[in-house]
PDB file of N, CA and C in Angstrom:
ATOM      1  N   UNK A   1     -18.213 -14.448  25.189  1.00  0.00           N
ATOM      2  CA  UNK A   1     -18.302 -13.085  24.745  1.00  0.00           C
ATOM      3  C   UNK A   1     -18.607 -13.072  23.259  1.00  0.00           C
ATOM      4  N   UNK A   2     -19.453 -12.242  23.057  1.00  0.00           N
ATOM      5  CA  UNK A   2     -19.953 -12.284  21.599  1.00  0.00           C
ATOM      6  C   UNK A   2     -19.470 -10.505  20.513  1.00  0.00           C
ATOM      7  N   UNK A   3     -19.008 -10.864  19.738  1.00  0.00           N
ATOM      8  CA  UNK A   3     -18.349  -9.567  19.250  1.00  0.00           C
ATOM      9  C   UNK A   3     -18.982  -9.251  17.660  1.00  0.00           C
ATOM     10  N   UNK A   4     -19.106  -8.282  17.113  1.00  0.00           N
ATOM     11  CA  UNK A   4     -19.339  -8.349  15.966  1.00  0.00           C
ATOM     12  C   UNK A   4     -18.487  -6.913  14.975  1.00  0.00           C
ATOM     13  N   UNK A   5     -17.860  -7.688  14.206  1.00  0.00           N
ATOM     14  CA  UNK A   5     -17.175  -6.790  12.926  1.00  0.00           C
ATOM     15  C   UNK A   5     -17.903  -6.186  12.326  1.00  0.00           C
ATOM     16  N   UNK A   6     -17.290  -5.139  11.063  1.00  0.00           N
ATOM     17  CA  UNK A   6     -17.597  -4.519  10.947  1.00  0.00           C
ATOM     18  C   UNK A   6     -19.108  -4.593  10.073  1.00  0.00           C
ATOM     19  N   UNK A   7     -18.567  -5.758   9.513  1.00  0.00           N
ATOM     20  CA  UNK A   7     -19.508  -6.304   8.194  1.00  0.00           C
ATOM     21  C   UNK A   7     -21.033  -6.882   9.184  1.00  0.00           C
ATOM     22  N   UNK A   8     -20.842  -6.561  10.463  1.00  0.00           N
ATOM     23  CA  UNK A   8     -21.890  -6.942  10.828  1.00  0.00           C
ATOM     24  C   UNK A   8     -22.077  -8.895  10.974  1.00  0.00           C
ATOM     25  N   UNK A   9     -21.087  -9.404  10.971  1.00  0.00           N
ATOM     26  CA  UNK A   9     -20.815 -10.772  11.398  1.00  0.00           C
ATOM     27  C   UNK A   9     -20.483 -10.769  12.687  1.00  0.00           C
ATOM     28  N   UNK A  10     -21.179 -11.522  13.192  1.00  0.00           N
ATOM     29  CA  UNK A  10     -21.546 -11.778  14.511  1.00  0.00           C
ATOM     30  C   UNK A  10     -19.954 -13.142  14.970  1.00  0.00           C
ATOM     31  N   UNK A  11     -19.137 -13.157  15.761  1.00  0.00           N
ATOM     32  CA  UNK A  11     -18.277 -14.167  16.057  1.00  0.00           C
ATOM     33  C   UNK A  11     -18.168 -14.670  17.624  1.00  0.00           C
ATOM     34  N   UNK A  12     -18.152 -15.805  18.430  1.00  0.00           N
ATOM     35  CA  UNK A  12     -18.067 -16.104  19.241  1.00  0.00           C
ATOM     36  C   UNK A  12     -16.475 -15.861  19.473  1.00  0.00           C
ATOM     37  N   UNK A  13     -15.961 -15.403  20.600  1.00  0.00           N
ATOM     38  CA  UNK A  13     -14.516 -14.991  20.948  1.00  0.00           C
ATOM     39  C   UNK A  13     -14.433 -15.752  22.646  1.00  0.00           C
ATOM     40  N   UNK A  14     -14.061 -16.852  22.130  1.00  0.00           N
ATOM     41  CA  UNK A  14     -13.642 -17.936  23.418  1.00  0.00           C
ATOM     42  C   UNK A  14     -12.788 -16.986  24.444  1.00  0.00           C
ATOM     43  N   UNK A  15     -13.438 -16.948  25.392  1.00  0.00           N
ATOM     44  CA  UNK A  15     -12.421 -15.941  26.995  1.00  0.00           C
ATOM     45  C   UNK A  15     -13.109 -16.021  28.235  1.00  0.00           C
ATOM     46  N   UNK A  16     -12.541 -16.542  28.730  1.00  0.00           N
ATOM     47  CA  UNK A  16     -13.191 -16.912  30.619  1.00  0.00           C
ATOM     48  C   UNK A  16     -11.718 -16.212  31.357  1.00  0.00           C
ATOM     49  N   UNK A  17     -12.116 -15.652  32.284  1.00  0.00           N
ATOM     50  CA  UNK A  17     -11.014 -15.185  33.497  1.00  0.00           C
ATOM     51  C   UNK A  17     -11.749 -15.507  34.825  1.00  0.00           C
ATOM     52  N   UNK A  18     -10.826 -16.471  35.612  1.00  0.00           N
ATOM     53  CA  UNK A  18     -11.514 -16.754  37.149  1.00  0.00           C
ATOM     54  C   UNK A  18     -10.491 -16.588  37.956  1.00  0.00           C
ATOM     55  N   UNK A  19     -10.962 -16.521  39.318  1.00  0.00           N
ATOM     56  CA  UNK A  19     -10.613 -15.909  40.450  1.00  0.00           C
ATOM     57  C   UNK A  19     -10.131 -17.024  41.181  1.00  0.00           C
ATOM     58  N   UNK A  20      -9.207 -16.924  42.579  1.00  0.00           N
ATOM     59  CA  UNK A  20      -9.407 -18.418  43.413  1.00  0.00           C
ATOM     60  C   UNK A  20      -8.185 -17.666  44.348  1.00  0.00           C
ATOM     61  N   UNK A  21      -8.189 -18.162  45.290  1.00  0.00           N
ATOM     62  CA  UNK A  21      -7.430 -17.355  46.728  1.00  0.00           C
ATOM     63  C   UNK A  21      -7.296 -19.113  47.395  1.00  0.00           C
ATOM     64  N   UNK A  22      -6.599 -20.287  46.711  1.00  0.00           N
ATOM     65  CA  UNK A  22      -5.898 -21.621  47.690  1.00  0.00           C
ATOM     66  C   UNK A  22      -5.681 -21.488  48.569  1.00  0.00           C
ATOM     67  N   UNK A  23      -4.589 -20.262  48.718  1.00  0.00           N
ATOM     68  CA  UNK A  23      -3.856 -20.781  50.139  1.00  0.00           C
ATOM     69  C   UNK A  23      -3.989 -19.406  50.701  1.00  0.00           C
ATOM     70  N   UNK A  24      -4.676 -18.367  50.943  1.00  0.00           N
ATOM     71  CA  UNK A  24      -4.847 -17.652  52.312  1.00  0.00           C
ATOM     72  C   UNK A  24      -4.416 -16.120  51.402  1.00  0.00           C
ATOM     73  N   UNK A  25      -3.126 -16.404  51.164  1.00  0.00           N
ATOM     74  CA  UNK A  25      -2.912 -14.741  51.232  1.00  0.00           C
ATOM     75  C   UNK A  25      -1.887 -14.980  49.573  1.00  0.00           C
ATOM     76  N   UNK A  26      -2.508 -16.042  48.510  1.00  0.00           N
ATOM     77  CA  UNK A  26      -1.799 -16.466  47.478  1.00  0.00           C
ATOM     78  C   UNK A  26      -3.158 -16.435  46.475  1.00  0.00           C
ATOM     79  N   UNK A  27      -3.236 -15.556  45.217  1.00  0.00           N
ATOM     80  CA  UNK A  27      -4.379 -15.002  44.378  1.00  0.00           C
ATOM     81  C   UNK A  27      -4.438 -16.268  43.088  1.00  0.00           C
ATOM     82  N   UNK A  28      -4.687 -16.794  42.221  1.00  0.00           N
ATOM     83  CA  UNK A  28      -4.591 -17.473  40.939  1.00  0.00           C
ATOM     84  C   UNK A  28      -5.833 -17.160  40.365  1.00  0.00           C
ATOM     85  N   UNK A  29      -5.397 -16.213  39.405  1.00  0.00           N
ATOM     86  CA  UNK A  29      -6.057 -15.586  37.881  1.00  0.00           C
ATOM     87  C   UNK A  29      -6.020 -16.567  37.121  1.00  0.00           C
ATOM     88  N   UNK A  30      -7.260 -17.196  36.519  1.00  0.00           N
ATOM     89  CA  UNK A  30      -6.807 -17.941  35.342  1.00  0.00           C
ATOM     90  C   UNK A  30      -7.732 -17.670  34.208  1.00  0.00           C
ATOM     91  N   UNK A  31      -6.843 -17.700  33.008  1.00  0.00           N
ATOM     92  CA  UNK A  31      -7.493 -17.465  31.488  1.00  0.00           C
ATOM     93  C   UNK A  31      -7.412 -17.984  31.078  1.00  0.00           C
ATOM     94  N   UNK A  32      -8.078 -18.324  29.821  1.00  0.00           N
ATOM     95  CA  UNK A  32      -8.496 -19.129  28.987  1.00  0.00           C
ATOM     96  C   UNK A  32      -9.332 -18.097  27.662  1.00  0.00           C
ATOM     97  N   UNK A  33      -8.441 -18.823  26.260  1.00  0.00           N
ATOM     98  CA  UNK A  33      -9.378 -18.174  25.109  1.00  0.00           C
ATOM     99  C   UNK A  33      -8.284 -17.349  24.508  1.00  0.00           C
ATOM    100  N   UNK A  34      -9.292 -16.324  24.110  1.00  0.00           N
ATOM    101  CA  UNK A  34      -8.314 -14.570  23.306  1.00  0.00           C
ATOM    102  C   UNK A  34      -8.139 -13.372  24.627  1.00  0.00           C
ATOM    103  N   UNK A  35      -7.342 -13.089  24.634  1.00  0.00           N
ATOM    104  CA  UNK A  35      -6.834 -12.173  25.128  1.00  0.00           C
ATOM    105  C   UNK A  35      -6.820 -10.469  24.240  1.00  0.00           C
ATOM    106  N   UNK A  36      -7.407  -9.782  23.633  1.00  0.00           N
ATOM    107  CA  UNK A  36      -7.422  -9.217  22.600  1.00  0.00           C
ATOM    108  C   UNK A  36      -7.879  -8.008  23.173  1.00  0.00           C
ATOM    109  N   UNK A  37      -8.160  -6.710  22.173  1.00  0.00           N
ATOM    110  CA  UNK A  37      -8.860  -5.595  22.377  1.00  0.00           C
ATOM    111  C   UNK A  37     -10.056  -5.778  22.930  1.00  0.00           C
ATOM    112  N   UNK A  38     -11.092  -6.853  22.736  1.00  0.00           N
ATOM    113  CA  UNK A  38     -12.494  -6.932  23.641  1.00  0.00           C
ATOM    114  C   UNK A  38     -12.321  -7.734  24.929  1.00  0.00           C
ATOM    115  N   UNK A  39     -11.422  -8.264  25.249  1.00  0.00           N
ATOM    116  CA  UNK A  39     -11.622  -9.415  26.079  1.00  0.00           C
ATOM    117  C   UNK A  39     -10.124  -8.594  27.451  1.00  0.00           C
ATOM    118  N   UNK A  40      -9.552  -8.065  27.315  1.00  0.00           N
ATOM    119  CA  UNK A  40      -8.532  -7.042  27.465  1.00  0.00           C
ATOM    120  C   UNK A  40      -8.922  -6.728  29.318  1.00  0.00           C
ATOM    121  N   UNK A  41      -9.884  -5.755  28.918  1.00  0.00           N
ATOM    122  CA  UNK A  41     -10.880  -4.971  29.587  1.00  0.00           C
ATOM    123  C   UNK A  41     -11.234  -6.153  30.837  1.00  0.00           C
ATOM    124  N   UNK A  42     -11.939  -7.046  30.930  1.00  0.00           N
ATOM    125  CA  UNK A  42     -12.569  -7.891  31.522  1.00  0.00           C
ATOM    126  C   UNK A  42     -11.201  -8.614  32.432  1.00  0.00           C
ATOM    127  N   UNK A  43     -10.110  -8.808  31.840  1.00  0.00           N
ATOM    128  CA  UNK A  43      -9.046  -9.448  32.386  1.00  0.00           C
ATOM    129  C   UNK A  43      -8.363  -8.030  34.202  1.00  0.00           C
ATOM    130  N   UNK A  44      -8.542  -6.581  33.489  1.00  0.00           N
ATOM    131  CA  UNK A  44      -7.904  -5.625  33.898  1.00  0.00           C
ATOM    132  C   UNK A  44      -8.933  -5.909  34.898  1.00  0.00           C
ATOM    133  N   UNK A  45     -10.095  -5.751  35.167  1.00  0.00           N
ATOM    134  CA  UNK A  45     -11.200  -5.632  35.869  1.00  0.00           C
ATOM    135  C   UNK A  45     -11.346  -6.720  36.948  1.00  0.00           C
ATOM    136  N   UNK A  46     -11.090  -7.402  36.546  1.00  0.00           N
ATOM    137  CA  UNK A  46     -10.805  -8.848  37.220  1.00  0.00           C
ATOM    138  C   UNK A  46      -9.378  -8.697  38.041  1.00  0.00           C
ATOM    139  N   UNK A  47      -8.181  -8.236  37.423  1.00  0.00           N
ATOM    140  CA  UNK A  47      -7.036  -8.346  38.610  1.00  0.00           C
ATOM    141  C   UNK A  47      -6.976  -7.059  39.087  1.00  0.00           C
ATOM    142  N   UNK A  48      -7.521  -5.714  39.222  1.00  0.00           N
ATOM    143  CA  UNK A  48      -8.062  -5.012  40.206  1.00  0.00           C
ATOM    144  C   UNK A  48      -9.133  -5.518  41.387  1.00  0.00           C
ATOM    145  N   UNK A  49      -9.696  -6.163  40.627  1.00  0.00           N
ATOM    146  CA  UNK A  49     -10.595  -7.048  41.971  1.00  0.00           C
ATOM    147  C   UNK A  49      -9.699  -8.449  42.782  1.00  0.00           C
ATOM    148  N   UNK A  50      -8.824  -9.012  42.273  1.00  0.00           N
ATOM    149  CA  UNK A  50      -7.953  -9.543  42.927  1.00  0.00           C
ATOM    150  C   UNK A  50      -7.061  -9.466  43.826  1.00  0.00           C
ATOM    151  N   UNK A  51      -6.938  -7.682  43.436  1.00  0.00           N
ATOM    152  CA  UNK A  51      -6.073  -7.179  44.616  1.00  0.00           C
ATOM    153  C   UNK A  51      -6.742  -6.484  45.950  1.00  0.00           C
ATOM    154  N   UNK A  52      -7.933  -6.872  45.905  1.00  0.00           N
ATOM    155  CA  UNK A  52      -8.585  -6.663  47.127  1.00  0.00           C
ATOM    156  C   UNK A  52      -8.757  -7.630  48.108  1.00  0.00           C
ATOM    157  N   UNK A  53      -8.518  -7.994  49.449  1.00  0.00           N
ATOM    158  CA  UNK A  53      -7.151  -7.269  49.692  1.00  0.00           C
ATOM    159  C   UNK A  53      -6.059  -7.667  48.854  1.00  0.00           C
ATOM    160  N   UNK A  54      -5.002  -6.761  49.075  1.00  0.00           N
ATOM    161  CA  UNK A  54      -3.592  -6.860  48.350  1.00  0.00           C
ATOM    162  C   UNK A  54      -3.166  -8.529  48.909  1.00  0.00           C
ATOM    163  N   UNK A  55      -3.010  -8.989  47.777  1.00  0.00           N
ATOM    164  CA  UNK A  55      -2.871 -10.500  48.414  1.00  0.00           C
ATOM    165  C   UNK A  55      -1.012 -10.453  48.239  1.00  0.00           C
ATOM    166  N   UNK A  56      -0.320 -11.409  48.889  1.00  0.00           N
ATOM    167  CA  UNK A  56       1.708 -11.665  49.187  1.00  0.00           C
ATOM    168  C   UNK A  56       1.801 -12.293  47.674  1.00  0.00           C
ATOM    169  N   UNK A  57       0.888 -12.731  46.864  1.00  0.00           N
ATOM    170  CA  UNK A  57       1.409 -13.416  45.799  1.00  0.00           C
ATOM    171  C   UNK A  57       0.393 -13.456  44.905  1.00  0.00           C
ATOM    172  N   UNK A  58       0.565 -13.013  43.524  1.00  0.00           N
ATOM    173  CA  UNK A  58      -0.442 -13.666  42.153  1.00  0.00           C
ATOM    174  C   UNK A  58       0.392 -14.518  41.726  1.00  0.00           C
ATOM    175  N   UNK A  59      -0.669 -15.394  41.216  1.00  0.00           N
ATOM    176  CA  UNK A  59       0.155 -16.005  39.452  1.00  0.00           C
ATOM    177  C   UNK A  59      -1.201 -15.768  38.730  1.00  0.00           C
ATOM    178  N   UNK A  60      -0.292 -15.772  37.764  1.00  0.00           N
ATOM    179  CA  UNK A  60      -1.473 -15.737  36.797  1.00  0.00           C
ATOM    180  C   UNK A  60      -1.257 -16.762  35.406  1.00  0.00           C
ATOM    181  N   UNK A  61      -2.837 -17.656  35.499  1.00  0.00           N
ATOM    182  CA  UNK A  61      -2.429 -19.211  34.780  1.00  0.00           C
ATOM    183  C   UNK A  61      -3.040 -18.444  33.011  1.00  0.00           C
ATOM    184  N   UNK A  62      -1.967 -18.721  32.188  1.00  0.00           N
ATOM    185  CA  UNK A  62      -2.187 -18.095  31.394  1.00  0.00           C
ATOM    186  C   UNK A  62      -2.676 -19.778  30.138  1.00  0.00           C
ATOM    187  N   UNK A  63      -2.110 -20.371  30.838  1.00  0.00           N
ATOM    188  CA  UNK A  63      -1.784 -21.874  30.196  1.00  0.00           C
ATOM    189  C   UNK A  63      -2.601 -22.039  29.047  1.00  0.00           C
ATOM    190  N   UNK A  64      -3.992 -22.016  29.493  1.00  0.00           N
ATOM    191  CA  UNK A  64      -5.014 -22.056  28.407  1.00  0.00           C
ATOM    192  C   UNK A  64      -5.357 -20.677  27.251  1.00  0.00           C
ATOM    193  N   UNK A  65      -4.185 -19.968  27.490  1.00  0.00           N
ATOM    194  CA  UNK A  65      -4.530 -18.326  26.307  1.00  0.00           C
ATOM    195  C   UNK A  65      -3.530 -19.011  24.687  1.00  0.00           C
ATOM    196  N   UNK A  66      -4.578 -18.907  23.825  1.00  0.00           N
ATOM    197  CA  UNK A  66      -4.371 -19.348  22.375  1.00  0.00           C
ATOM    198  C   UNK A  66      -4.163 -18.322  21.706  1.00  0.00           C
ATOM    199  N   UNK A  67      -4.231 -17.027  22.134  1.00  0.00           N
ATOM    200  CA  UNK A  67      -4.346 -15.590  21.290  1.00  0.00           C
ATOM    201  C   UNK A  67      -3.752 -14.970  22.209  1.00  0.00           C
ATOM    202  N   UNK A  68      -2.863 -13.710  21.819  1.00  0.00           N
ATOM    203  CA  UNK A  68      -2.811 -12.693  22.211  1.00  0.00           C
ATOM    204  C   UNK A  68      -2.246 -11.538  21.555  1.00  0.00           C
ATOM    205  N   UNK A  69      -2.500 -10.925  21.409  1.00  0.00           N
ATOM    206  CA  UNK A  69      -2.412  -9.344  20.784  1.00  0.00           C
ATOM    207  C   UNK A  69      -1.912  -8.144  21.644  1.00  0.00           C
ATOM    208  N   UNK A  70      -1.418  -7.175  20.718  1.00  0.00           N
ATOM    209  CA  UNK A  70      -0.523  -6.192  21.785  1.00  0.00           C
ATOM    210  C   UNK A  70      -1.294  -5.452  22.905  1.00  0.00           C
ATOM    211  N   UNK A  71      -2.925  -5.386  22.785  1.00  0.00           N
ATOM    212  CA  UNK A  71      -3.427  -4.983  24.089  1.00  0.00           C
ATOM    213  C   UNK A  71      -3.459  -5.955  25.170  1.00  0.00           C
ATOM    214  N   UNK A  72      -3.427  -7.291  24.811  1.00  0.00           N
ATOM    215  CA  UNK A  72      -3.537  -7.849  25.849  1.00  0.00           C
ATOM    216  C   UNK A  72      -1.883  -8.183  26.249  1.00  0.00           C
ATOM    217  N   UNK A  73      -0.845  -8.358  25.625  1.00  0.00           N
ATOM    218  CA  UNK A  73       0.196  -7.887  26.342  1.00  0.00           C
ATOM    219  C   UNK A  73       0.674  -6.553  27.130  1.00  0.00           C
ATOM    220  N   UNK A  74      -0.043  -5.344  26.789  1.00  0.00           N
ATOM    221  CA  UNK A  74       0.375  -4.112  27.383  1.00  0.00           C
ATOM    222  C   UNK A  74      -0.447  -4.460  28.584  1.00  0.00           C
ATOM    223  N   UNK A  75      -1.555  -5.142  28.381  1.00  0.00           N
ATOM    224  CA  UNK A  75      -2.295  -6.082  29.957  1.00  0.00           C
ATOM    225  C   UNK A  75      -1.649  -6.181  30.930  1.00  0.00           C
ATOM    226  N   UNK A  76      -0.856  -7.559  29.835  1.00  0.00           N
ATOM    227  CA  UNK A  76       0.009  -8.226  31.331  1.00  0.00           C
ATOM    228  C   UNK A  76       1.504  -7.812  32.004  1.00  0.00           C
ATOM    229  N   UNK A  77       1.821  -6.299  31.005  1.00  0.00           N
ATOM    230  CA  UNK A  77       2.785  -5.658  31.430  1.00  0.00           C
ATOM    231  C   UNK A  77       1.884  -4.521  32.736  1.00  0.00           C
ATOM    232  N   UNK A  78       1.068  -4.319  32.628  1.00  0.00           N
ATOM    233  CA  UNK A  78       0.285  -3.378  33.574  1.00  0.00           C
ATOM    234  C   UNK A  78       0.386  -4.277  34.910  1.00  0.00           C
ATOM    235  N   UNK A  79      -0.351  -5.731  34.425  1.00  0.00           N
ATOM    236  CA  UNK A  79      -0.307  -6.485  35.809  1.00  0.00           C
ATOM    237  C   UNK A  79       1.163  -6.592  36.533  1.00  0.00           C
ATOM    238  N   UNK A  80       2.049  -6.607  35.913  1.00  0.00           N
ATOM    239  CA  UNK A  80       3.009  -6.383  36.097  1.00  0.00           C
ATOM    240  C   UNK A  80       3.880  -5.414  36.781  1.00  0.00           C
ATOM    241  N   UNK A  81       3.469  -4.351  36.105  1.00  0.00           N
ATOM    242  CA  UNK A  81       3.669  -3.117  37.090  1.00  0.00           C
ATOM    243  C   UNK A  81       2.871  -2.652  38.431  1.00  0.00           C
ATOM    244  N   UNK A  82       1.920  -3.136  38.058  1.00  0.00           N
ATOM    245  CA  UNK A  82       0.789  -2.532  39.351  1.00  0.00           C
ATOM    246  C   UNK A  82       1.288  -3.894  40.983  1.00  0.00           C
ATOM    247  N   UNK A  83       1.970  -4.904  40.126  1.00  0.00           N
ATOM    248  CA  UNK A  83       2.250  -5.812  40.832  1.00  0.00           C
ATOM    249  C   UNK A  83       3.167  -5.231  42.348  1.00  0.00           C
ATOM    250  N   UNK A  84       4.226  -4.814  41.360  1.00  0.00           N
ATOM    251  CA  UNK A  84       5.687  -4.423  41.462  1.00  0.00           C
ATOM    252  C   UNK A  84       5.498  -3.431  42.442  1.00  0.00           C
ATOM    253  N   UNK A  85       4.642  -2.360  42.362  1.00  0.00           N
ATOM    254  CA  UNK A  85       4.705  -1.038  43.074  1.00  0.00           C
ATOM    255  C   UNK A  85       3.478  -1.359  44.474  1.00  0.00           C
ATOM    256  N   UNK A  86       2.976  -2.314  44.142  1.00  0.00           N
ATOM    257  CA  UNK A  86       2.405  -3.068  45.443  1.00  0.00           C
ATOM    258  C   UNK A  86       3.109  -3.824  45.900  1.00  0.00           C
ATOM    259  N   UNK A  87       3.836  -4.019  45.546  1.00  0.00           N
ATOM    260  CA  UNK A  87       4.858  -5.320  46.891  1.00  0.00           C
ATOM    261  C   UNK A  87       4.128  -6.795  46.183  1.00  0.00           C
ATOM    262  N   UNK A  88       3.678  -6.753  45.504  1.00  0.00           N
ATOM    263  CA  UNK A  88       2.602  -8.552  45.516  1.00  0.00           C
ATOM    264  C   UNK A  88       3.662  -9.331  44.365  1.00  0.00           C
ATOM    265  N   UNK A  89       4.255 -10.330  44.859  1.00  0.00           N
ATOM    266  CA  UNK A  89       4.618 -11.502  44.605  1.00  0.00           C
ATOM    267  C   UNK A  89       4.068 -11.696  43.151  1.00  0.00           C
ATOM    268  N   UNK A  90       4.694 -12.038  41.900  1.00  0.00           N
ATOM    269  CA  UNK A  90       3.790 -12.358  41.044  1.00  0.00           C
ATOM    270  C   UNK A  90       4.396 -13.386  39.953  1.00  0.00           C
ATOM    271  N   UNK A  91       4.020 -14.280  39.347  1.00  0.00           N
ATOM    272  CA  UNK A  91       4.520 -15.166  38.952  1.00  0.00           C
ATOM    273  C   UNK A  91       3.530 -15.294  36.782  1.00  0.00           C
ATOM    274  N   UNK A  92       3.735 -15.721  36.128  1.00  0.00           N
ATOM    275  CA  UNK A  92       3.067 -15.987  34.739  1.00  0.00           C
ATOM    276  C   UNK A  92       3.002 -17.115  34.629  1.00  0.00           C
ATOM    277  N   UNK A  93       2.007 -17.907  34.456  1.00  0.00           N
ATOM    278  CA  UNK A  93       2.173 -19.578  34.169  1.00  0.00           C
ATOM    279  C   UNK A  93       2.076 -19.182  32.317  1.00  0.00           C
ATOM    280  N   UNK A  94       2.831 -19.722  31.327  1.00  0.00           N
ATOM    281  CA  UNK A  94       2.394 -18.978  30.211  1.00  0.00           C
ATOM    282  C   UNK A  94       2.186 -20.011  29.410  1.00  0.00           C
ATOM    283  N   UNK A  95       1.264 -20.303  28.170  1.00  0.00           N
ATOM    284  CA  UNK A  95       1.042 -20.669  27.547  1.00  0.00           C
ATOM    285  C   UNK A  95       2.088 -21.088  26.300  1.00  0.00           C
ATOM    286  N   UNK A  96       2.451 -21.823  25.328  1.00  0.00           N
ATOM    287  CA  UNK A  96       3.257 -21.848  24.316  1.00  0.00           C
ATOM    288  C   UNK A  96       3.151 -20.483  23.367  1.00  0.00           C
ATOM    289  N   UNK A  97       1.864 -19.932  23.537  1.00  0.00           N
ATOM    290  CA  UNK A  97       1.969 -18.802  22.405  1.00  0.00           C
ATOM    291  C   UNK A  97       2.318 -17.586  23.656  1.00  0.00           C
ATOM    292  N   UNK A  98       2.292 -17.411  24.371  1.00  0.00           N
ATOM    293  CA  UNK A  98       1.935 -16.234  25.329  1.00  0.00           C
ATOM    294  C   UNK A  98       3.911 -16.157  25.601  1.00  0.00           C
ATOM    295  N   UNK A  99       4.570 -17.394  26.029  1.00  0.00           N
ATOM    296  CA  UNK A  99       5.865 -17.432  25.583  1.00  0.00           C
ATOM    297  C   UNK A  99       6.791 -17.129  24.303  1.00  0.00           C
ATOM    298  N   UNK A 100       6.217 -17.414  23.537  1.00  0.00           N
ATOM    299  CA  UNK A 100       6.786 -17.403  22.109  1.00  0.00           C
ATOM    300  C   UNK A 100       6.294 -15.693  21.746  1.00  0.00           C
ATOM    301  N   UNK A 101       5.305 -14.809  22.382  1.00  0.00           N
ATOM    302  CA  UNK A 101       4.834 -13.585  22.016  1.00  0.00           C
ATOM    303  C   UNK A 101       6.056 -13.101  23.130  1.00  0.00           C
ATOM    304  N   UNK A 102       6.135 -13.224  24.177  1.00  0.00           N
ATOM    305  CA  UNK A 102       7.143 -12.676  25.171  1.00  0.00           C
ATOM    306  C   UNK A 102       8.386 -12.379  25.095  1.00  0.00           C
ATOM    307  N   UNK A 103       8.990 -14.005  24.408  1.00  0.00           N
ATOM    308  CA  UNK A 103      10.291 -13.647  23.763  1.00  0.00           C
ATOM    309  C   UNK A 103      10.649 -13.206  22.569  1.00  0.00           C
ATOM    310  N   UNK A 104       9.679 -12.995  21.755  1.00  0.00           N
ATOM    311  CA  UNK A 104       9.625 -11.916  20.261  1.00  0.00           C
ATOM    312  C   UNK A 104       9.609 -10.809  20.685  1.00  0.00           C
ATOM    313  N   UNK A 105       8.742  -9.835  21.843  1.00  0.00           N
ATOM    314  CA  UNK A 105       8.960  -8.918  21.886  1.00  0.00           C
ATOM    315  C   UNK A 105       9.836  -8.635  22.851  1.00  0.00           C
ATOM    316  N   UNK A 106      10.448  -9.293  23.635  1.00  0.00           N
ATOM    317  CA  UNK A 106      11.696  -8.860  24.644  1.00  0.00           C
ATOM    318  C   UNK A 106      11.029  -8.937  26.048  1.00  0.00           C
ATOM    319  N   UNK A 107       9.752  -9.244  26.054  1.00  0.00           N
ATOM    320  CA  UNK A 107       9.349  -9.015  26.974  1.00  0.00           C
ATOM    321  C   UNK A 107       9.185 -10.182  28.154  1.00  0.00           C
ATOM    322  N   UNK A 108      10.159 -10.968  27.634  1.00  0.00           N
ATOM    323  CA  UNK A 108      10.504 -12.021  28.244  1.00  0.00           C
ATOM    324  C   UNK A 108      11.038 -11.889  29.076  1.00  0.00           C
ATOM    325  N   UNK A 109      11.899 -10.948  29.067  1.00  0.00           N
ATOM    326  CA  UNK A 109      13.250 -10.564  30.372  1.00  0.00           C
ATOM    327  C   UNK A 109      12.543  -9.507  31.385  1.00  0.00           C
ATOM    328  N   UNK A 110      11.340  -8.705  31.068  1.00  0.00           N
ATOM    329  CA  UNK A 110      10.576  -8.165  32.314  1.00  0.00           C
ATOM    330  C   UNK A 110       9.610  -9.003  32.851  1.00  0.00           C
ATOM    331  N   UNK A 111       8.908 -10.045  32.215  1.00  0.00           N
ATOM    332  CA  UNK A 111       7.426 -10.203  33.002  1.00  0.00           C
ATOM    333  C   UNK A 111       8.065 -11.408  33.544  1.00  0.00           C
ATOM    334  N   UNK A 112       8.153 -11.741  34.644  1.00  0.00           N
ATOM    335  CA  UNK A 112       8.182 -12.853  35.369  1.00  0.00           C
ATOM    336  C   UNK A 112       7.899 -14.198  35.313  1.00  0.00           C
ATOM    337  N   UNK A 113       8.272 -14.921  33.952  1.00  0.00           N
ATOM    338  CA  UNK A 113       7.321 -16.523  33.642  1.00  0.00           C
ATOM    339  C   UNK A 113       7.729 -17.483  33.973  1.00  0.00           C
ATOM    340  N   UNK A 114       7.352 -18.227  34.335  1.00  0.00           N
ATOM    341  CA  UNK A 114       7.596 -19.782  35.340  1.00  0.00           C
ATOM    342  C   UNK A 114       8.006 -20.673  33.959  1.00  0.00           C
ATOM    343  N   UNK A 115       8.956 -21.263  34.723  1.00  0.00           N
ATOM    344  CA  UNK A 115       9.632 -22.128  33.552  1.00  0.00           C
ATOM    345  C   UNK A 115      10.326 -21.878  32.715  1.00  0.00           C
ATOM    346  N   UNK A 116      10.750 -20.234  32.711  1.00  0.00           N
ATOM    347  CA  UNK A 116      11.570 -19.497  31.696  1.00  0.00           C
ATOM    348  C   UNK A 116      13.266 -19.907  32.258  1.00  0.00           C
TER     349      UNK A 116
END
């Protein structure tokens, strides 16, 4: 994804989100990169399309996210909720920073992270 400030500098913003359905009726989201105000969008878009069909379980592999910022946490509180009120199983594989952002903002004790 290619973004450009204001000054008109052009920056490459490392972010891949992929799809994968292993085992039948079990979803794995995985990211990689920034998680941020541009890259945000593409993540939301992606686990609305994951939930077609409503799959018994997400995780979502966060392992490889080096950035994240408060839109892309109000993200993974959405995935979270939209989880919850669907019945779908959901799990966070989280990264060292995506942990360390979770338990600064408290939000450690709602989102569901493996290994916590």
């Amino acid at each position: 994804m290619t973004v450009t400030s204001g000054d008109c500098d052009i920056k490459e913003v490392p972010f891949s989100v992929t799809v994968a359905r292993p085992h039948g009726t079990q979803v794995v989201i995985s990211v990689a990169g920034e998680i941020d105000m541009t890259t945000s969008e593409d993540l939301k878009e992606t686990f609305e399309e994951a939930l077609e069909p409503v799959p018994g379980r997400l995780v979502v592999d966060l392992e490889r996210v080096e950035f994240c910022d408060s839109t892309g946490l109000a993200t993974l509180v959405r995935i979270n909720d939209r989880c919850g009120s669907r019945g779908v199983g959901l799990s966070f594989l989280p990264s060292p920073t995506i942990r360390r952002l979770a338990q600064k903002t408290g939000l450690s004790t709602l989102l569901p992270l493996a290994g916590a």
